[in-house]
Protein backbone atom coordinates (compact mmCIF):
# COMPACT_ATOMS: atom_id res chain seq x y z
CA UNK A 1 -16.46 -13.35 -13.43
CA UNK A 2 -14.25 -10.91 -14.74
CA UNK A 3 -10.56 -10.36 -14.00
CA UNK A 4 -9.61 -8.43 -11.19
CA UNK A 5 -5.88 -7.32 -11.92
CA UNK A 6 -5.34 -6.01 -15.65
CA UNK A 7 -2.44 -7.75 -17.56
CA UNK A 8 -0.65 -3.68 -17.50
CA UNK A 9 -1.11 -4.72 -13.55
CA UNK A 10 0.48 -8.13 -13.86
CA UNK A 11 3.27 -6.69 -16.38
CA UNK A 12 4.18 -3.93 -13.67
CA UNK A 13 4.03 -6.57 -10.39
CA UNK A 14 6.60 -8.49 -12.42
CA UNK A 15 8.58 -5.93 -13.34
CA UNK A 16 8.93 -4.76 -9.74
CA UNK A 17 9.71 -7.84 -8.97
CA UNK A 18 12.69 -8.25 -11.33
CA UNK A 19 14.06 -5.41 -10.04
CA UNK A 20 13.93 -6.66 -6.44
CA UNK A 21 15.68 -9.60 -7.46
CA UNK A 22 18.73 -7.87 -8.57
CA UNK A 23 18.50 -5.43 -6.05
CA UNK A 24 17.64 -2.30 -7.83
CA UNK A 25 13.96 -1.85 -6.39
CA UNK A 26 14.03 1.25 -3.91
CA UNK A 27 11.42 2.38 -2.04
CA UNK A 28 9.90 5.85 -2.14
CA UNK A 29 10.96 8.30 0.54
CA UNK A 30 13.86 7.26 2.09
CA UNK A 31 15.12 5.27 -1.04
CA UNK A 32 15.83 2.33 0.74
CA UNK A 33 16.36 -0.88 -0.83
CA UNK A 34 13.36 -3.03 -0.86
CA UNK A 35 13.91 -6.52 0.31
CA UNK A 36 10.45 -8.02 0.97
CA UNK A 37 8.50 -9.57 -1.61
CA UNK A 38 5.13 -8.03 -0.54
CA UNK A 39 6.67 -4.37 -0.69
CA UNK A 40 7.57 -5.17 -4.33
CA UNK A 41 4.50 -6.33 -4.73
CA UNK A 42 2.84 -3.56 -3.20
CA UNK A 43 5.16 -1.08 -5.25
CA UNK A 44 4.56 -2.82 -8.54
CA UNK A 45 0.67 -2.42 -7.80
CA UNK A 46 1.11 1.18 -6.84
CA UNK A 47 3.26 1.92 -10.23
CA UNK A 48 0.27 0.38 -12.34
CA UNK A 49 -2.49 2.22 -10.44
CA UNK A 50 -0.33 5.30 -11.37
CA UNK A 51 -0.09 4.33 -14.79
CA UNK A 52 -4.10 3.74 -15.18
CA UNK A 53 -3.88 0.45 -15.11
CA UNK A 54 -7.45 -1.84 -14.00
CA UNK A 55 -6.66 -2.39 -10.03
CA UNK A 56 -8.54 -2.53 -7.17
CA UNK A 57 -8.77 0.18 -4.31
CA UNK A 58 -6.27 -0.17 -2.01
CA UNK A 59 -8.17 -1.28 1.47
CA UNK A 60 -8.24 1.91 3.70
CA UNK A 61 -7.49 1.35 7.67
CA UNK A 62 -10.58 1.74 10.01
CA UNK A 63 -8.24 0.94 12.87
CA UNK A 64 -6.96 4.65 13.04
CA UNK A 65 -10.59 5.97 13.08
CA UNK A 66 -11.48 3.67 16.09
CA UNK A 67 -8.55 5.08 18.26
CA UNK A 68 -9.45 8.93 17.27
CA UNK A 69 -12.88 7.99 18.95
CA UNK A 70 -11.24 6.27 21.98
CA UNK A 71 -8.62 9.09 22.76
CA UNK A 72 -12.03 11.92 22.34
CA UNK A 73 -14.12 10.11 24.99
CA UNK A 74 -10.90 9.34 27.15
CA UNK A 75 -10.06 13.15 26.73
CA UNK A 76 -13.87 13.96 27.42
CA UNK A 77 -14.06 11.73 30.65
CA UNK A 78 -11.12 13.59 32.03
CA UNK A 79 -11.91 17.06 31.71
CA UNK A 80 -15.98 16.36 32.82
CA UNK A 81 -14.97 15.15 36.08
């Protein structure tokens, strides 16, 4: 089985993770510091995926699709009656 995280990934993860630790990691936006280890983690992924490194996709939300669909047919009930 192959790997799924390149070592460019790995190298980047730590890195981001350094950074946390002395409390230089910000966060995009708002620049923020970053205080959870699974942001920096997150970050460090998102920095190597920019960088063309071998990551997987990031998993995309079907939650948000499921509510459009409710809030339609609620919408839809309303103004049929």
């Amino acid at each position: 089985m192959a790997r799924r995280y390149s070592k460019k990934a790995s190298r980047k993860v730590a890195q981001a993770m350094r950074e946390r630790k002395r409390g230089k990691l910000r966060s995009g936006r708002s620049g923020k510091k970053v205080t959870s280890r699974k942001q920096a983690i997150a970050i460090g992924l998102s920095q190597a995926r920019r960088a063309g490194a071998k990551v997987p996709k990031k998993k995309s939300s079907t939650r948000k699709r499921s509510t459009a669909r409710t809030k339609t047919a609620a919408r839809k009930k309303r103004t049929s009656k």
